[in-house]
C-alpha atoms as a PDB file:
ATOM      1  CA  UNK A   1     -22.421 -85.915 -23.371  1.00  0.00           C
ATOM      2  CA  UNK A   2     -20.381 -83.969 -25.725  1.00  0.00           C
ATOM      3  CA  UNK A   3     -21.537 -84.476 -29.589  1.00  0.00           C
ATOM      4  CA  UNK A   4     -19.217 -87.073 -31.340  1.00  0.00           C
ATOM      5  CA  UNK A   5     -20.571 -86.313 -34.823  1.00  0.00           C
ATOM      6  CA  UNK A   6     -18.073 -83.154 -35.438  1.00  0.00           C
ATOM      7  CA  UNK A   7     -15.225 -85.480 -34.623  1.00  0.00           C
ATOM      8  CA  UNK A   8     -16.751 -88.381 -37.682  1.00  0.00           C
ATOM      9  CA  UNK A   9     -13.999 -88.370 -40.283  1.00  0.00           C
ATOM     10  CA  UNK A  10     -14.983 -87.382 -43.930  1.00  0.00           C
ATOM     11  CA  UNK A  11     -13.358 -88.535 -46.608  1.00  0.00           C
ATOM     12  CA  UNK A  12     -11.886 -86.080 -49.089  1.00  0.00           C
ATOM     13  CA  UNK A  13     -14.880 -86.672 -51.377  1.00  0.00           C
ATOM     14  CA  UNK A  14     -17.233 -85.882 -48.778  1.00  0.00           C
ATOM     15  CA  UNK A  15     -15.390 -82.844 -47.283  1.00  0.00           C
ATOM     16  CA  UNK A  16     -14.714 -81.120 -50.899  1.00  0.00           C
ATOM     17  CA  UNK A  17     -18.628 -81.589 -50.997  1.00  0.00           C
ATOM     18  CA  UNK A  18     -19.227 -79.945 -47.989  1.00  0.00           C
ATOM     19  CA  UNK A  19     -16.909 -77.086 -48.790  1.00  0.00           C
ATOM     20  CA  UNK A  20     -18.439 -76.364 -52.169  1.00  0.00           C
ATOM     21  CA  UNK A  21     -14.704 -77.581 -53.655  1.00  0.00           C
ATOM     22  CA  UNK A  22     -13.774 -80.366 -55.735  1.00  0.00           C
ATOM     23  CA  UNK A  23     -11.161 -83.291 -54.690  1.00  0.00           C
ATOM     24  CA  UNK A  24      -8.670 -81.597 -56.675  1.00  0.00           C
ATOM     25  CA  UNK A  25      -8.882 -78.530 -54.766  1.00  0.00           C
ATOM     26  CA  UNK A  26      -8.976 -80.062 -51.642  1.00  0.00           C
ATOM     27  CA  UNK A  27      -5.853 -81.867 -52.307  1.00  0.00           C
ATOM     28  CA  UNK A  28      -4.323 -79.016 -53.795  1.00  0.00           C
ATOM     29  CA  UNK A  29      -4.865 -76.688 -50.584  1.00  0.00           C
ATOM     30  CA  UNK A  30      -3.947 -79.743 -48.338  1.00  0.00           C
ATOM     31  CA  UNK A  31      -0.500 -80.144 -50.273  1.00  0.00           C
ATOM     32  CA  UNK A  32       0.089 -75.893 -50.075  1.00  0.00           C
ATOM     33  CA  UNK A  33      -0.635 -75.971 -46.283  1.00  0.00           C
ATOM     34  CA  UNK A  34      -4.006 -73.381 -47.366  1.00  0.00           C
ATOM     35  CA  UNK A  35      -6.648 -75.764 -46.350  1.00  0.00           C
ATOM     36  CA  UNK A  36      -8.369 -77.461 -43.421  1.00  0.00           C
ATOM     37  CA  UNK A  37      -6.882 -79.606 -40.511  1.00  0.00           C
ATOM     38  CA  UNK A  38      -6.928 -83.223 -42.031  1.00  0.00           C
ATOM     39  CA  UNK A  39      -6.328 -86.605 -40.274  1.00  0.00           C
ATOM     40  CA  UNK A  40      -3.809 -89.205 -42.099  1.00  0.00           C
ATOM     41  CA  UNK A  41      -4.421 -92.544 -41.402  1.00  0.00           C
ATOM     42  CA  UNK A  42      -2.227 -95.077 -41.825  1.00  0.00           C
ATOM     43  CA  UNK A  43       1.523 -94.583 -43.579  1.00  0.00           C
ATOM     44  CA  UNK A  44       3.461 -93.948 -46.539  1.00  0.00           C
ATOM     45  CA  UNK A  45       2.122 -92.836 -49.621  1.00  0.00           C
ATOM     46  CA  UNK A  46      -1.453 -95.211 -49.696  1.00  0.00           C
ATOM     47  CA  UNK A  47      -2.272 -93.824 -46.115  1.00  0.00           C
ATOM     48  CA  UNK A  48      -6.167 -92.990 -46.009  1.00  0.00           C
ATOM     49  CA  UNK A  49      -6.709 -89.213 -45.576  1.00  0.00           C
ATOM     50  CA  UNK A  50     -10.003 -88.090 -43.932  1.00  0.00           C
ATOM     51  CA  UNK A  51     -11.334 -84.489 -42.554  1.00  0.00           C
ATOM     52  CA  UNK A  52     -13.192 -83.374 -39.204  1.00  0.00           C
ATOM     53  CA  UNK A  53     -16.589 -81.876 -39.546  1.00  0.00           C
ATOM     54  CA  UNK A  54     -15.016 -79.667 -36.404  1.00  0.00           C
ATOM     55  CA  UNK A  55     -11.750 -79.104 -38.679  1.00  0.00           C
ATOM     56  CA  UNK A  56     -13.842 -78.454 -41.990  1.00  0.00           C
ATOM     57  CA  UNK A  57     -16.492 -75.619 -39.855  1.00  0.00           C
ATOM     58  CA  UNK A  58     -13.499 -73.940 -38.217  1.00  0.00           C
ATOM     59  CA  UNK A  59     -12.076 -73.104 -41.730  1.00  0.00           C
ATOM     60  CA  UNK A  60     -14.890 -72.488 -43.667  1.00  0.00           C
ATOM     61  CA  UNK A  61     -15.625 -69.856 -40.346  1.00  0.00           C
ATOM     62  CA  UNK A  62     -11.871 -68.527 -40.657  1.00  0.00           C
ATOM     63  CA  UNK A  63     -12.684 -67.939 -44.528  1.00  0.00           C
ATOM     64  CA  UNK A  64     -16.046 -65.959 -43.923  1.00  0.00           C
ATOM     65  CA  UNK A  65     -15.545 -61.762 -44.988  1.00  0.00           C
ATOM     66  CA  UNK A  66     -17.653 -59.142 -44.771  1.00  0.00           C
ATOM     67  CA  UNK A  67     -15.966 -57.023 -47.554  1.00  0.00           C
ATOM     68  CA  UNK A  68     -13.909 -57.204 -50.161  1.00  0.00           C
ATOM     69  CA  UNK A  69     -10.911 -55.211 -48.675  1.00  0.00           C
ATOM     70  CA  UNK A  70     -10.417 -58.013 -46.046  1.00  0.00           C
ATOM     71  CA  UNK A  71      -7.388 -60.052 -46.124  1.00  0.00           C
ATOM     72  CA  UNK A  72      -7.380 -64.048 -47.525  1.00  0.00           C
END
């Protein structure tokens, strides 16, 4: 059976934590389109948002460089 536990939903707390970022950073790359896949749940402005532990690896592993020179 496939592992379930990348698909848990984080809150933005917990993902900022994870990523080494604060919330305001998180929420700053979520509103300029720079950050990890997130999940919204619910509507309108009080909807919940949460991240992916699959979402949050896959960009921390599209972020990784081996030099300097290397595009971001």
């Amino acid at each position: 059976m496939e592992n379930l536990d990348g698909l848990k939903i984080r809150s933005v707390r917990e993902a900022a934590e994870l990523c080494g970022l604060s919330v305001s950073r998180m929420n700053r790359f979520r509103c300029e389109g720079d950050g990890p896949k997130y999940c919204q749940l619910g509507t309108g402005k009080r909807a919940r948002i949460g991240y992916r532990l699959i979402d949050l690896e896959s960009w921390l592993e599209s972020r990784v460089r081996s030099h300097t020179g290397q595009g971001g």
